[in-house]
C-alpha atoms as a PDB file:
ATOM      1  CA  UNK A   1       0.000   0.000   0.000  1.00  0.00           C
ATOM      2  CA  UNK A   2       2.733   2.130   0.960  1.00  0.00           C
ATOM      3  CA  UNK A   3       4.590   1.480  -2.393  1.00  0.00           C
ATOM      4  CA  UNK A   4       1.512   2.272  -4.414  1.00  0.00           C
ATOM      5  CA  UNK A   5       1.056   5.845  -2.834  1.00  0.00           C
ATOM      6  CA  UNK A   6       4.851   6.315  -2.904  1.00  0.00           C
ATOM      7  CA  UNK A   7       4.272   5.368  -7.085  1.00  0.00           C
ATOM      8  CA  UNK A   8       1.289   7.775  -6.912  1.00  0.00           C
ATOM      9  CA  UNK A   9       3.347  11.125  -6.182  1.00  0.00           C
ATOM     10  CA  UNK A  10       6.071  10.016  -8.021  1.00  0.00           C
ATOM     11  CA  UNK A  11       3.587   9.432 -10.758  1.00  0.00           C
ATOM     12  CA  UNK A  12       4.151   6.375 -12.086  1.00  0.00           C
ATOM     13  CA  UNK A  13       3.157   3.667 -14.304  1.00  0.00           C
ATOM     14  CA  UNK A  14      -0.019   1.942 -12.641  1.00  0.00           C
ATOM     15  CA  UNK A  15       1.363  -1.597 -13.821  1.00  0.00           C
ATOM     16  CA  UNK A  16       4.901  -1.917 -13.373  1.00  0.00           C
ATOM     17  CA  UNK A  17       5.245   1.143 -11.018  1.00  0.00           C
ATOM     18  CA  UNK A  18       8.571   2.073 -12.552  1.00  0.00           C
ATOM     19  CA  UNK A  19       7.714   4.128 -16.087  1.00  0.00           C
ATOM     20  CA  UNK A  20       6.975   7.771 -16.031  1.00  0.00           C
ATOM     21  CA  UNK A  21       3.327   8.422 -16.806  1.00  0.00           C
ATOM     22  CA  UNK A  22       4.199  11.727 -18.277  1.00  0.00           C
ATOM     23  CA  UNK A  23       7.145  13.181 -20.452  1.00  0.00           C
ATOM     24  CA  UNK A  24       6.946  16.565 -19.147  1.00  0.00           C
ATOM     25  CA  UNK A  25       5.328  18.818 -15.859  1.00  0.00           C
ATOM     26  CA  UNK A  26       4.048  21.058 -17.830  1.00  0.00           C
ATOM     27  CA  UNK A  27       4.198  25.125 -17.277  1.00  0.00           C
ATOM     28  CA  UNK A  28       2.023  27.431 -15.867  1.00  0.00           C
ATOM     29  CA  UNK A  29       3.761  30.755 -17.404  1.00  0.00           C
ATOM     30  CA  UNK A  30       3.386  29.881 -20.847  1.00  0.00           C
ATOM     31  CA  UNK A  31       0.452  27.828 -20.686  1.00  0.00           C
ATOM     32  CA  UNK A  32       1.632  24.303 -21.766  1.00  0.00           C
ATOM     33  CA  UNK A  33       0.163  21.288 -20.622  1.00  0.00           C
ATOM     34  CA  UNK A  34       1.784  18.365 -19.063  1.00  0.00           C
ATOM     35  CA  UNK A  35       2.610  15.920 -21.816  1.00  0.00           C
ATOM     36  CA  UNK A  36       1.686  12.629 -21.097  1.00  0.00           C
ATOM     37  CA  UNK A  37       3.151   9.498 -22.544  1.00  0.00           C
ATOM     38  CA  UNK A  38       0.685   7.037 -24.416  1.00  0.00           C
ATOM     39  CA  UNK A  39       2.578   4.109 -22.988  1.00  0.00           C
ATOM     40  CA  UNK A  40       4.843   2.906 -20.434  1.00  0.00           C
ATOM     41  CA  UNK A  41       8.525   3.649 -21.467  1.00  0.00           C
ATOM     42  CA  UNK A  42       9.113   0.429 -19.160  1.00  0.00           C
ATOM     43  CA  UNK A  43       6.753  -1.994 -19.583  1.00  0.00           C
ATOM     44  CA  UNK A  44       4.752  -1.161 -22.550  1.00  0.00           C
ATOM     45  CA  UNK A  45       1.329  -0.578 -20.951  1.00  0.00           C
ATOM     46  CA  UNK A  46      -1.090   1.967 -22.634  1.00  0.00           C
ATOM     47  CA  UNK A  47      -3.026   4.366 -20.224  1.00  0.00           C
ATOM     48  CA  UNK A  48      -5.789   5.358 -22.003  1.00  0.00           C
ATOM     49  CA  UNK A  49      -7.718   2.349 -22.392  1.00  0.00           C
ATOM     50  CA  UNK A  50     -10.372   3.812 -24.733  1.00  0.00           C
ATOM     51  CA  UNK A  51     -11.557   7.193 -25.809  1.00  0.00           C
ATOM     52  CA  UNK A  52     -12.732   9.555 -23.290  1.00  0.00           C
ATOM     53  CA  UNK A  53     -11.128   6.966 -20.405  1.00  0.00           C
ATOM     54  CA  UNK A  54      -9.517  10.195 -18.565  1.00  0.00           C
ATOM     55  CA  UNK A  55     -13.224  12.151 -18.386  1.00  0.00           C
ATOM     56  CA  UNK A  56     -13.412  10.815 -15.006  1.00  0.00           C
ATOM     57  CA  UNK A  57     -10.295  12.274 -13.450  1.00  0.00           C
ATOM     58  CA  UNK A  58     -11.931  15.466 -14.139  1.00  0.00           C
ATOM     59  CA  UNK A  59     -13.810  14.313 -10.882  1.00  0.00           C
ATOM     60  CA  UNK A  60     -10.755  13.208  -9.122  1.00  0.00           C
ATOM     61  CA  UNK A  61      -9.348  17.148  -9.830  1.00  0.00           C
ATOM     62  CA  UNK A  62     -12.583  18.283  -8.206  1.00  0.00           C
ATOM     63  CA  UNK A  63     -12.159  16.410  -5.321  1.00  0.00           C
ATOM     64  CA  UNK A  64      -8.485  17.360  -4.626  1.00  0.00           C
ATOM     65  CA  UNK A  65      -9.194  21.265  -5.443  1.00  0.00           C
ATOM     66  CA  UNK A  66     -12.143  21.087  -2.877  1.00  0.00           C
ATOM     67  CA  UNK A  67      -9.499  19.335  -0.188  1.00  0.00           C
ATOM     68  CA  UNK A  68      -6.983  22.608  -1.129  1.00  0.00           C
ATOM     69  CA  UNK A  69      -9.804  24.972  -0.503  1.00  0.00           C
ATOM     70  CA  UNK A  70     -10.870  23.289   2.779  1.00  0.00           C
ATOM     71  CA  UNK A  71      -7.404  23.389   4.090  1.00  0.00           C
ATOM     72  CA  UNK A  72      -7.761  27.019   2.786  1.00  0.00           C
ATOM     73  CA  UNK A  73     -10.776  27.619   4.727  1.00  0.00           C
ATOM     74  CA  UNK A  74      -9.821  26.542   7.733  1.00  0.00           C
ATOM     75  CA  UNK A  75      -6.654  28.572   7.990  1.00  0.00           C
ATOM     76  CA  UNK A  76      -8.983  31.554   6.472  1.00  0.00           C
ATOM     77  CA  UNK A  77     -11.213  30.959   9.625  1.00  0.00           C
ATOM     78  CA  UNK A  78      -7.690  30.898  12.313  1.00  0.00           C
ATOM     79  CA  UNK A  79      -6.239  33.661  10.611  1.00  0.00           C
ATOM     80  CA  UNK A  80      -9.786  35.804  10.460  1.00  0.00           C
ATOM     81  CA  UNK A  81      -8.446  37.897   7.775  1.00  0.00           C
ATOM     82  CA  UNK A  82     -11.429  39.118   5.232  1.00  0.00           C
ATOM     83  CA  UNK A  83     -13.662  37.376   2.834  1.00  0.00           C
ATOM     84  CA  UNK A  84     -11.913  39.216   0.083  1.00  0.00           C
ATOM     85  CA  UNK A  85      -8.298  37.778   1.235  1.00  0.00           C
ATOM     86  CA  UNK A  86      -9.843  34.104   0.875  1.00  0.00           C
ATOM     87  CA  UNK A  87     -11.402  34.629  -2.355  1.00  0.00           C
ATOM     88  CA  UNK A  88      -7.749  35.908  -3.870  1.00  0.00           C
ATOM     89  CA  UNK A  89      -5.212  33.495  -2.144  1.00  0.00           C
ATOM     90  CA  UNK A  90      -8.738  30.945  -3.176  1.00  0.00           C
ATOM     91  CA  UNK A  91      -7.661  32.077  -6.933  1.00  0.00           C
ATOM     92  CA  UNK A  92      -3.913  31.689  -6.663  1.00  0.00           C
ATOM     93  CA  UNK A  93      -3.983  28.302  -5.427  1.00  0.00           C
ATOM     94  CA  UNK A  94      -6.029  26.979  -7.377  1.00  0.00           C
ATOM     95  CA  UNK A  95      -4.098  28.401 -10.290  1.00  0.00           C
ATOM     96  CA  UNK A  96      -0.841  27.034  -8.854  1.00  0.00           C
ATOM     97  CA  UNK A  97      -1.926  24.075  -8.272  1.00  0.00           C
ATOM     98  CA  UNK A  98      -3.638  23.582 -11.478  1.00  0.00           C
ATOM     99  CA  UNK A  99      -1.068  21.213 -13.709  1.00  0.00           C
ATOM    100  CA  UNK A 100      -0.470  19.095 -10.198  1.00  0.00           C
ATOM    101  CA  UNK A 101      -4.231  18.232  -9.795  1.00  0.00           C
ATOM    102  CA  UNK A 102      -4.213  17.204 -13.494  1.00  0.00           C
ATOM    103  CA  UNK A 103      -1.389  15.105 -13.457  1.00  0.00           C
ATOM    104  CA  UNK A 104      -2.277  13.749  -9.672  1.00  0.00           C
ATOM    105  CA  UNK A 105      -6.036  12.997 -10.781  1.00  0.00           C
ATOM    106  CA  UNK A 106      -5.178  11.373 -14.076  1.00  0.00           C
ATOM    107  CA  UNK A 107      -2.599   9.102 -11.896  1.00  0.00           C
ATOM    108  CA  UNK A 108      -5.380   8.657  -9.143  1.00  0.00           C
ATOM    109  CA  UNK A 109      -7.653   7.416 -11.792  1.00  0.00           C
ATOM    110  CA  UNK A 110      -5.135   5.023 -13.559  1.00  0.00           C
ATOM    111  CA  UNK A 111      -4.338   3.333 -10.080  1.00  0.00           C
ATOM    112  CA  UNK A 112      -7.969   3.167  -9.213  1.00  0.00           C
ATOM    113  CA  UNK A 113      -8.994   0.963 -13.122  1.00  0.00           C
ATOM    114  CA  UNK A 114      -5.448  -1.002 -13.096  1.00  0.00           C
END
């Protein structure tokens, strides 16, 4: 269990655990996408198993946004600083964060279907 979340962050191949997933991070300042592989450089398996395979990761990306913005919230609601403060460091996270939810929620959902 331990392995598989350690293969999860390091984003990994969901079969042999030792491929990268994707070829490149991606970057936020000029707008490019992370570039993911169609198949393990190691073992040869293909992550998308059919067309539209990844449209449910788009739910795994809501999920970990809404855990940022709780985690958000809560220091919000220690700190006591105004609605308006929330609603802009709400905007910059999300927006930093944005290429790591993609690449953690398409990983999430590969590990999930393996």
């Amino acid at each position: 269990m331990l392995k598989t979340v350690k293969s999860i962050f390091r984003q990994k191949c969901p079969n042999c655990e030792e491929g990268s997933v994707f070829h490149s991070n991606g970057n936020i300042l000029r707008m490019k996408s992370p570039g993911m592989n169609e198949n393990c450089p190691v073992c040869g398996h293909k992550f998308e198993k059919e067309p539209g395979y990844f449209i449910g990761a788009m739910y795994m990306s809501y999920g970990l946004s809404l855990a940022e913005l709780g985690g958000l919230f809560l220091l919000w609601q220690l700190t006591g600083l105004p609605l308006s403060g929330f609603i802009y460091a709400a905007i910059v996270l999300l927006v930093a964060l944005m290429f790591l939810n993609f690449r953690l929620a398409r990983i999430i959902w590969m590990y999930l279907f393996r």
